[in-house]
Structures are given as C-alpha cells and as structure tokens.
Protein backbone atom coordinates (compact mmCIF):
# COMPACT_ATOMS: atom_id res chain seq x y z
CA UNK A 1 -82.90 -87.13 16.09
CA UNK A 2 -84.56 -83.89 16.91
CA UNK A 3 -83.23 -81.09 19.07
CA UNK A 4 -85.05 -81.87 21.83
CA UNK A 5 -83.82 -85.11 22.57
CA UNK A 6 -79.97 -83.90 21.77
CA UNK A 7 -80.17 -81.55 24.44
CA UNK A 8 -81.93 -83.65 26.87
CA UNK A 9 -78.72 -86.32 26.08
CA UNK A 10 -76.62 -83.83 26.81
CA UNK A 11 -77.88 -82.57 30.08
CA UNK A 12 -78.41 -85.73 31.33
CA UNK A 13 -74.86 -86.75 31.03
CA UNK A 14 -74.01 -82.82 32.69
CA UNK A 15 -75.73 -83.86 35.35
CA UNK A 16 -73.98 -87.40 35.67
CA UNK A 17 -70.79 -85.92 35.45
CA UNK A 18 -70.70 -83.13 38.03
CA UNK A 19 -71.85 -80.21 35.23
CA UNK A 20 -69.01 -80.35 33.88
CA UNK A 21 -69.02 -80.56 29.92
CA UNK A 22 -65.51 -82.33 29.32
CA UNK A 23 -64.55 -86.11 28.03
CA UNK A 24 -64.46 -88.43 31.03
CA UNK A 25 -61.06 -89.74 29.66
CA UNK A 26 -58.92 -86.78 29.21
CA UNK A 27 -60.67 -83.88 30.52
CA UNK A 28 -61.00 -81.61 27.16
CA UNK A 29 -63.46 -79.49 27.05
CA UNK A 30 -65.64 -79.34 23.52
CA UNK A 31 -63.26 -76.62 21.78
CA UNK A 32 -60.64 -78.39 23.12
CA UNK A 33 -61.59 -81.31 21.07
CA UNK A 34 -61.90 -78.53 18.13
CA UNK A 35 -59.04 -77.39 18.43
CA UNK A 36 -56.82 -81.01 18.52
CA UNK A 37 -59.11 -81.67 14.99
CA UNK A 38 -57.36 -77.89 13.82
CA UNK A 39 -60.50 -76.29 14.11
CA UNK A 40 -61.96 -73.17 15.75
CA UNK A 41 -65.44 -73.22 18.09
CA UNK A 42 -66.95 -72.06 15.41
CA UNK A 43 -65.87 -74.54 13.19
CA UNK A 44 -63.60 -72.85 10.84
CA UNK A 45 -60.11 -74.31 10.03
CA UNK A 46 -57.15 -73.30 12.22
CA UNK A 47 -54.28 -71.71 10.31
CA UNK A 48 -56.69 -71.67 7.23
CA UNK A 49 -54.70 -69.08 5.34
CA UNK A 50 -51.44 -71.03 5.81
CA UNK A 51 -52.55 -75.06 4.14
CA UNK A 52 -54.89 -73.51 1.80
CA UNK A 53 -58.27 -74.95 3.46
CA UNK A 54 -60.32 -71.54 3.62
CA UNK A 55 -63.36 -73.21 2.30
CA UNK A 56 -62.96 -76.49 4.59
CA UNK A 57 -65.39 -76.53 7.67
CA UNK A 58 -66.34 -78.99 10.56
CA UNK A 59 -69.77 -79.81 9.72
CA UNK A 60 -72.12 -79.19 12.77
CA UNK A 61 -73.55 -81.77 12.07
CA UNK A 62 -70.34 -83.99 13.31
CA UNK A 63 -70.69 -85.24 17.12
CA UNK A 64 -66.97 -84.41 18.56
CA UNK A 65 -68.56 -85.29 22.24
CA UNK A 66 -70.88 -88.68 22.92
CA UNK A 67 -73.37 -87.20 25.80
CA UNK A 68 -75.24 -90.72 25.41
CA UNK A 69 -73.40 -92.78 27.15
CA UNK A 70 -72.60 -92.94 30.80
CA UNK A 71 -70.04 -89.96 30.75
CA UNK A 72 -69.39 -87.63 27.93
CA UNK A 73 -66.33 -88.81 26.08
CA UNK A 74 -64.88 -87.06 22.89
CA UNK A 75 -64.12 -87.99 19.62
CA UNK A 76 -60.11 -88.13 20.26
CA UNK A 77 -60.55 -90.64 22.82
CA UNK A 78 -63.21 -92.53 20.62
CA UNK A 79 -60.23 -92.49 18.50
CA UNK A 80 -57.52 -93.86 20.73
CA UNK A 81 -59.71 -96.45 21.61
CA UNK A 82 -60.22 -97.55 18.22
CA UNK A 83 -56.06 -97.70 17.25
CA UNK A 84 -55.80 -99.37 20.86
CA UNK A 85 -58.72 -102.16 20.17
CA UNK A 86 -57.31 -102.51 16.35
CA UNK A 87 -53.60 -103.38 17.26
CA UNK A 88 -53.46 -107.04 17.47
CA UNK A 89 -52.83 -107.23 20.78
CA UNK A 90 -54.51 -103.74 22.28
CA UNK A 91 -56.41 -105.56 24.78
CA UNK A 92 -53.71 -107.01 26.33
CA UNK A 93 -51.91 -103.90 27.01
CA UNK A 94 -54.53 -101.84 27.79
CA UNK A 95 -55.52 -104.47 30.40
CA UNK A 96 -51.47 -104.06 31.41
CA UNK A 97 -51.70 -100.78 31.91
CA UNK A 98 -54.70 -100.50 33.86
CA UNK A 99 -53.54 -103.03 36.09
CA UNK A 100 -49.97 -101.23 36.70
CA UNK A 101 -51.91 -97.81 37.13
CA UNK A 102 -54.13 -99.32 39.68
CA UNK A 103 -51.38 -101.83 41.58
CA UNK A 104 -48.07 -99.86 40.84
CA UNK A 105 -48.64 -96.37 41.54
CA UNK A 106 -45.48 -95.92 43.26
CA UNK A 107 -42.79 -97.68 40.50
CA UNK A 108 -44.50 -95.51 37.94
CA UNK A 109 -44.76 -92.15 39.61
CA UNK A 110 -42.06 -92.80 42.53
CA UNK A 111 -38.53 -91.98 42.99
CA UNK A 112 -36.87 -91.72 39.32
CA UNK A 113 -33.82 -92.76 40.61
CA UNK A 114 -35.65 -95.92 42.50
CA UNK A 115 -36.94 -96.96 38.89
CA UNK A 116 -33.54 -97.53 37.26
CA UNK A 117 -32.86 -100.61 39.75
C-alpha cells in the first residue's frame, strides 16, 4: 500500500477518534505499544545489552496500531482478543463481563466490604 494511503488511514481514524493517536481499548499511545513489545520508538530492543538482542529490531514495516478500522486499536489488544476468542469458551465470558460492566457497576466498583456478603 503506498504512503499516501497509510497516512490518509491514519488521519482519518485521528479524526474519528478525537485526534487522539491511542488504541480505543486501552488507551496506549504508539510507544506505549513499543514499549509493552520491549522495544524503543525507534525500534531498538529495550535492555538490549542485558538478553543479548543488540542486533534484534522491530521491523517498520510491522503495524503495532490498526488506523483502518473504526478506532485505532493496537497490536496488544489485537492480541487479547485473539487468546480471549481462542479459549473455548471466550465468548461467553467476554459477553459476561460486558454485561456485569454495563449492569453491575456498583457490586464491582462499590463498597469492598458490601462485596464479601
């Protein structure tokens, strides 16, 4: 895809999601997202000296934020939604969860004390 259209992906989804260039999900910003993979902005290993991986280096090539879809989202959440969606029953729960985070705000985040009975 040529450079033209990548940055017209990406502003496009800026300007969906407020201008501001984090996941949807999570909130990382882009070197966030570097830096969960152990890897500087620039794409050089974190702690390179220390495991021996001086000549390891994120390809640029390597999307760590979608801008194509209807938010940005990043690769770590791409990721978490994979593990979820290959458990055997990851649906389920996720629907679970979503449901208690919409309908049962308060037993969740209430009293701790309120919880326990």
């Amino acid at each position: 895809m040529s450079l033209d259209k990548e940055f017209d992906h990406y502003f496009k989804a800026l300007e969906r999601s407020g201008n501001e260039d984090r996941c949807f999900m999570c909130r990382r910003s882009p070197a966030e997202v570097k830096a969960f993979f152990g890897f500087h902005e620039d794409g050089t290993p974190i702690d390179a000296d220390r495991y021996g991986i001086e000549d390891v280096v994120l390809d640029p090539e390597i999307d760590i934020m979608s801008y194509r879809g209807t938010r940005p989202v990043c690769a770590v959440c791409q990721l978490n939604f994979d593990t979820i969606f290959l458990s055997s029953n990851g649906r389920a729960v996720l629907t679970r969860v979503l449901r208690e985070l919409e309908e049962e705000r308060e037993r969740l985040w209430g009293n701790p004390q309120d919880a326990e009975s």
